[in-house]
N, C-alpha and C. Protein backbone atom coordinates (compact mmCIF):
# COMPACT_ATOMS: atom_id res chain seq x y z
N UNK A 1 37.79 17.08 85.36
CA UNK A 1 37.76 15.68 85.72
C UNK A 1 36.37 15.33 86.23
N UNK A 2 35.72 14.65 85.70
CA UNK A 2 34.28 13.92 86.06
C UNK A 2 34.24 12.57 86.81
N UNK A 3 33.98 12.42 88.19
CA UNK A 3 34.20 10.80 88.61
C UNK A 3 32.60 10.37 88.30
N UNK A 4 32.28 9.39 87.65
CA UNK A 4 31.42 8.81 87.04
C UNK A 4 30.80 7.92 88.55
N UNK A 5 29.56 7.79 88.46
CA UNK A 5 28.46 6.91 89.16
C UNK A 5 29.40 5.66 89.59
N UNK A 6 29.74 4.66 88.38
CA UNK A 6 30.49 3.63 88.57
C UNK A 6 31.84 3.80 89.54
N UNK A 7 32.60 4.97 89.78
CA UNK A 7 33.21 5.19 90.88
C UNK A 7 34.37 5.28 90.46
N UNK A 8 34.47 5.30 88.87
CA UNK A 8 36.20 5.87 88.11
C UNK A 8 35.98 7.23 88.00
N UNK A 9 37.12 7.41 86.85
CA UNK A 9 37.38 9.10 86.54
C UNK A 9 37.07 8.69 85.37
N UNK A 10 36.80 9.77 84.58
CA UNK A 10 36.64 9.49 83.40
C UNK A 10 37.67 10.75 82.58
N UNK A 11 38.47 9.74 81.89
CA UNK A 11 39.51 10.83 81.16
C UNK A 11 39.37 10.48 79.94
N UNK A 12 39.96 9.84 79.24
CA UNK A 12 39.48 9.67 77.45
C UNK A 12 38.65 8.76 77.55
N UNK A 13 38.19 7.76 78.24
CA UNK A 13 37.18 6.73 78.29
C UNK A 13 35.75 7.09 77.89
N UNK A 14 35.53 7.72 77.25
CA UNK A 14 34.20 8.27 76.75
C UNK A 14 34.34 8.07 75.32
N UNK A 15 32.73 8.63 74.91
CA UNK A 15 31.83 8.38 73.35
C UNK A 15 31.20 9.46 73.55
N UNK A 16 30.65 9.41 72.00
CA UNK A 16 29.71 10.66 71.74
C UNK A 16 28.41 10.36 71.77
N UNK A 17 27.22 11.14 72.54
CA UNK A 17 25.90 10.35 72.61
C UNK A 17 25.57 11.73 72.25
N UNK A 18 23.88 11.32 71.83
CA UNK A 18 22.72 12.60 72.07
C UNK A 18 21.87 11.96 73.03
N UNK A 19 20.94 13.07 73.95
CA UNK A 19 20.09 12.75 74.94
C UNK A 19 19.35 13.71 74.70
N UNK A 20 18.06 13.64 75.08
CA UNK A 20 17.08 14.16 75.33
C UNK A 20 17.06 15.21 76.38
N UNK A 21 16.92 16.50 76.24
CA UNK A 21 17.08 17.32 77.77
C UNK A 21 16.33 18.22 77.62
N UNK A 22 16.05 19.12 78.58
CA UNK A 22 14.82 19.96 78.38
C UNK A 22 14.86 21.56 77.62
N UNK A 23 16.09 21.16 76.80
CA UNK A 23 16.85 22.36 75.88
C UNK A 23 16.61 22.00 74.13
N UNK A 24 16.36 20.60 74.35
CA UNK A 24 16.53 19.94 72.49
C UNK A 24 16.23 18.56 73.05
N UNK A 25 15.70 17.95 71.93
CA UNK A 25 15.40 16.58 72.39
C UNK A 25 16.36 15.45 71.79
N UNK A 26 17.58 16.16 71.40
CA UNK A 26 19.04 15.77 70.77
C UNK A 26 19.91 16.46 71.10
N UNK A 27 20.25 16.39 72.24
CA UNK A 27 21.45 17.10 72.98
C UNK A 27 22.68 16.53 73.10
N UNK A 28 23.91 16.99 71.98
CA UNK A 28 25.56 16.36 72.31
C UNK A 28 25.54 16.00 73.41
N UNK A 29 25.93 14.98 74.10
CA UNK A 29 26.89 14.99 75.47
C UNK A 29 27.50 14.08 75.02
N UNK A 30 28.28 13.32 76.13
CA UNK A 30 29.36 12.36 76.49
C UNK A 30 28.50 11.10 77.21
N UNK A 31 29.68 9.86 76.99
CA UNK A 31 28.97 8.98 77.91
C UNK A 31 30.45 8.18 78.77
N UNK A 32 30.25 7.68 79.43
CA UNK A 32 31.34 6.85 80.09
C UNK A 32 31.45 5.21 79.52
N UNK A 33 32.94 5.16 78.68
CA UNK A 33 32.88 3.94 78.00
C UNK A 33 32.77 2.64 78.77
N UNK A 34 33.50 2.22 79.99
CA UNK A 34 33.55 1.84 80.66
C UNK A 34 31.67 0.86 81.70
N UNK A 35 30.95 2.17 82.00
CA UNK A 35 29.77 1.38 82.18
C UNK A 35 28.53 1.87 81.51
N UNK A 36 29.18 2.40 80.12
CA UNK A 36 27.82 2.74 79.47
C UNK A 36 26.85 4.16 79.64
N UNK A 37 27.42 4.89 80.91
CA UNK A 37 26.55 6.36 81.65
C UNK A 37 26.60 7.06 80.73
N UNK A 38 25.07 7.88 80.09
CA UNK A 38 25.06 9.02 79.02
C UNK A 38 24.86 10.17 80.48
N UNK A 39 25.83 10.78 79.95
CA UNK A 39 25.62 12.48 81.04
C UNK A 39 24.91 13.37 80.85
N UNK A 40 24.16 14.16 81.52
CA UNK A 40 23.09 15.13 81.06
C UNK A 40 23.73 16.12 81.64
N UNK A 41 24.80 17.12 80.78
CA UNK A 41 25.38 18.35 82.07
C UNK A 41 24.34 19.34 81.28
N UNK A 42 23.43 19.65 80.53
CA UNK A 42 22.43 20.52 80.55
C UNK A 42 21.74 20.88 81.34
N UNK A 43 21.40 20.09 81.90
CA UNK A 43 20.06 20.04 83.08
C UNK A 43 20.65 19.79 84.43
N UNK A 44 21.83 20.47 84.21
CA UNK A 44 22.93 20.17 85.38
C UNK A 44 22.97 19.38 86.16
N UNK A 45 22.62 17.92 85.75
CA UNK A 45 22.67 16.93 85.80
C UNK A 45 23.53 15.97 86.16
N UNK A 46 24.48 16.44 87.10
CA UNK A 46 26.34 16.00 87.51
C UNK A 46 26.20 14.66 87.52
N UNK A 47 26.85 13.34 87.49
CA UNK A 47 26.64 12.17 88.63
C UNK A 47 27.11 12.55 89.94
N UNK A 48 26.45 11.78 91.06
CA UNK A 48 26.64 12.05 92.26
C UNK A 48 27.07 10.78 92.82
N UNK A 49 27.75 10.63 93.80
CA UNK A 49 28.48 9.64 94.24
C UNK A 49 29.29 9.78 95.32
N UNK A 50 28.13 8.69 96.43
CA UNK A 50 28.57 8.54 97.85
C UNK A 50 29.11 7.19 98.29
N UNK A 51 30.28 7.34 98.21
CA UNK A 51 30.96 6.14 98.51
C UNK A 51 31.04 5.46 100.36
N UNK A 52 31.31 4.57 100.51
CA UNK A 52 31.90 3.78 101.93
C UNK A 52 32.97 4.48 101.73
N UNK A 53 33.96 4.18 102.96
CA UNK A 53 34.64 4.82 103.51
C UNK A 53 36.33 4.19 102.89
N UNK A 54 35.45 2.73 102.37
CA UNK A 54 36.98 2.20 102.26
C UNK A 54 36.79 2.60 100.57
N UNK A 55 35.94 2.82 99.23
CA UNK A 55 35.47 2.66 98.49
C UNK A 55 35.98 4.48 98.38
N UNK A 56 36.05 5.11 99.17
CA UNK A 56 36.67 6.36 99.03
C UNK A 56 38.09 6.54 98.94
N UNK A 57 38.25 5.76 99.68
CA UNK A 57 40.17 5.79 100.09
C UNK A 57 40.81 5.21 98.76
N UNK A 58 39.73 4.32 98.48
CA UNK A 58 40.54 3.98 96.98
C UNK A 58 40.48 5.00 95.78
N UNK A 59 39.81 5.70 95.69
CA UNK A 59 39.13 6.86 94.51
C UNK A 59 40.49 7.44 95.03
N UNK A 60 40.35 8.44 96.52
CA UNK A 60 40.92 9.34 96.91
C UNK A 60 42.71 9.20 96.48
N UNK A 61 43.14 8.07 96.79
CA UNK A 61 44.47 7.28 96.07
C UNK A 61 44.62 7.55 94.64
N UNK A 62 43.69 6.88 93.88
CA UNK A 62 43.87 7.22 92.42
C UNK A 62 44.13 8.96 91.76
N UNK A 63 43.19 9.53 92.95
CA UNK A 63 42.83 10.87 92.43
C UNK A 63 44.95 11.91 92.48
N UNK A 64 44.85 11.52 93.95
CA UNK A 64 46.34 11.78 94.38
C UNK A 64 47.72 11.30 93.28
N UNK A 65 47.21 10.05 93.61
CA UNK A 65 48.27 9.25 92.09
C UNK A 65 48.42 10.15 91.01
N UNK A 66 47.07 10.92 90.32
CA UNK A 66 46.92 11.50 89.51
C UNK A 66 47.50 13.26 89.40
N UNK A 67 47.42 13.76 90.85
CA UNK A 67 47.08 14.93 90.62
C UNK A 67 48.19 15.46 91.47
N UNK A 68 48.76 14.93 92.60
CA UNK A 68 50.01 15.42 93.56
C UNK A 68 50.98 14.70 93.70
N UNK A 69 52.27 15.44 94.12
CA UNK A 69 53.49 14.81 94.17
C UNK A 69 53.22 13.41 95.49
N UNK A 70 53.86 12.35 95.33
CA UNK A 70 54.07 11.39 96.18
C UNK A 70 53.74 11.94 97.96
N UNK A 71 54.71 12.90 97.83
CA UNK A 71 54.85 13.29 99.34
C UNK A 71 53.63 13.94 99.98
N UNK A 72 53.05 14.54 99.51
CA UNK A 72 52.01 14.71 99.46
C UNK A 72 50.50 14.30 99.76
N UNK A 73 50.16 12.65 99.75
CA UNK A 73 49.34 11.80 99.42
C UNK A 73 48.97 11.54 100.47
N UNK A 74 49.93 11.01 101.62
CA UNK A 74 49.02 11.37 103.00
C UNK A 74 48.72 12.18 103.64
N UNK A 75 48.77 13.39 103.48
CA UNK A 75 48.22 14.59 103.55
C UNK A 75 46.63 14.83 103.22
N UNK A 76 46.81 14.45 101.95
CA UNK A 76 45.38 14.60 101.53
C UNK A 76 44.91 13.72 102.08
N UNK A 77 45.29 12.24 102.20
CA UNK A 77 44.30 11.29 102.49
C UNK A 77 43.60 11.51 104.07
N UNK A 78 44.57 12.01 104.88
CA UNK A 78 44.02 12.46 106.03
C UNK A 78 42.80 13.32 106.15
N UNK A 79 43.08 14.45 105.44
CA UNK A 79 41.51 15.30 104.64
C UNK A 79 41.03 14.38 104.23
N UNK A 80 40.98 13.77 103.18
CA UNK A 80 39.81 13.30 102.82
C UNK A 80 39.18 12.27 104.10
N UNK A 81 39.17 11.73 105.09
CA UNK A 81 38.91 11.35 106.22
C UNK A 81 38.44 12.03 106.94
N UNK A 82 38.74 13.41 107.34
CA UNK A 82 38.37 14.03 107.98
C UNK A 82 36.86 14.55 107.38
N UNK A 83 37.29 15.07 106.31
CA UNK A 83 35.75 15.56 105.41
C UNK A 83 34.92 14.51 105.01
N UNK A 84 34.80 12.96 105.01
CA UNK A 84 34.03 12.03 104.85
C UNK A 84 33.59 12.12 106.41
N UNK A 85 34.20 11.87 107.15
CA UNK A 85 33.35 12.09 108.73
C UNK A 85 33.12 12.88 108.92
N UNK A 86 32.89 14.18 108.85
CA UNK A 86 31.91 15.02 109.02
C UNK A 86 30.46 15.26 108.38
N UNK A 87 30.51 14.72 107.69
CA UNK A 87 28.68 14.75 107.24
C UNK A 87 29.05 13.77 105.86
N UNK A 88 27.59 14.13 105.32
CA UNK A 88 27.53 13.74 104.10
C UNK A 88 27.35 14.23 102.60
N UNK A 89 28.80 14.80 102.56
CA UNK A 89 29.42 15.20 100.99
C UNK A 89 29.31 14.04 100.25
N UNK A 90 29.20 14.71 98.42
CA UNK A 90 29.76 13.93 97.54
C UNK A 90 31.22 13.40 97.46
N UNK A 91 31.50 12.48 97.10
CA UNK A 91 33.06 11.83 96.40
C UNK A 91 33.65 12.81 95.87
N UNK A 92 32.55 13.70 94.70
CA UNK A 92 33.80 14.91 94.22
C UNK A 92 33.93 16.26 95.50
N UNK A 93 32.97 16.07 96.22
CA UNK A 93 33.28 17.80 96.69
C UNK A 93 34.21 16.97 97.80
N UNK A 94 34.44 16.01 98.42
CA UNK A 94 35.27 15.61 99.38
C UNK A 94 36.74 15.67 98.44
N UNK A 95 36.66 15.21 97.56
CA UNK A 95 38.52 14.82 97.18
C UNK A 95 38.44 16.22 96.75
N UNK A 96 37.86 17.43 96.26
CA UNK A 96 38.10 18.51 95.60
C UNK A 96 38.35 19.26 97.32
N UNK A 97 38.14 19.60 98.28
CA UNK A 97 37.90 19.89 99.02
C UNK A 97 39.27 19.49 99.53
N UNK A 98 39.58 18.57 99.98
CA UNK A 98 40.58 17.99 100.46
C UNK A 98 42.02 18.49 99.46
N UNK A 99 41.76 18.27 98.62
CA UNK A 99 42.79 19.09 97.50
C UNK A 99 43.29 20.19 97.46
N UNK A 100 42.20 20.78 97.87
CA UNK A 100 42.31 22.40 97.82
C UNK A 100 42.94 22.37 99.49
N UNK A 101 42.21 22.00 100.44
CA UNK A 101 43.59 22.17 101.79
C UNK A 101 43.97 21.76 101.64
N UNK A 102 45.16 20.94 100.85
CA UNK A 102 46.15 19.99 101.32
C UNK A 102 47.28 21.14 100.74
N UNK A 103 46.51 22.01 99.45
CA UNK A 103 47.48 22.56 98.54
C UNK A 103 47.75 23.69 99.54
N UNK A 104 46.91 24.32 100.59
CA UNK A 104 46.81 25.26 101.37
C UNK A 104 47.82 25.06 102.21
N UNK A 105 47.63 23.92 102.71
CA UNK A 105 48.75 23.83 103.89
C UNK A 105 50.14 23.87 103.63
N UNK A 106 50.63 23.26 102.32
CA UNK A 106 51.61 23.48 101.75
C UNK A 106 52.48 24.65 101.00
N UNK A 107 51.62 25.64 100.77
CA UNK A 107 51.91 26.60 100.26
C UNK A 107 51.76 27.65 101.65
């Protein structure tokens, strides 16, 4: 799962591009249909994406919607709160992070 710059996920919403990278100057990747982003994962090139706090809670929702049972959801969302106030992570390593304890605590 890739959360894109624009601040979705990107699941089939993509195209096929070439880019320029420092491997071929026509490199396959992907792009995000939605706002147009060509991805460079050659040049390990991730998007990065630091959201507000309320601009998280909404990702973090979708991500849950997506990925855990109902009961579940405030659990994580509490992690993901906790790990946005403590410093400054990305959007993905916070909801991946939070995911991974939430699944911890439960198991």
């Amino acid at each position: 799962m890739i959360l894109c710059e624009c601040g979705k996920f990107i699941n089939n919403a993509t195209f096929n591009d070439y880019t320029k990278t420092s491997l071929n100057p026509s490199t396959r990747t992907i792009g995000h249909k939605n706002c147009g982003l060509v991805f460079n994962f050659a040049d390990d090139r991730v998007p990065k994406r630091y959201s507000s706090r309320k601009e998280l809670k909404v990702l973090a929702s979708r991500f849950a919607e997506k990925n855990m049972p109902d009961e579940y959801t405030p659990v994580f969302l509490l992690e993901v709160e906790r790990l946005k106030s403590q410093g400054r992570l990305q959007d993905m390593d916070i909801l991946m992070a939070a995911y991974n304890r939430t699944l911890n605590m439960i198991h």
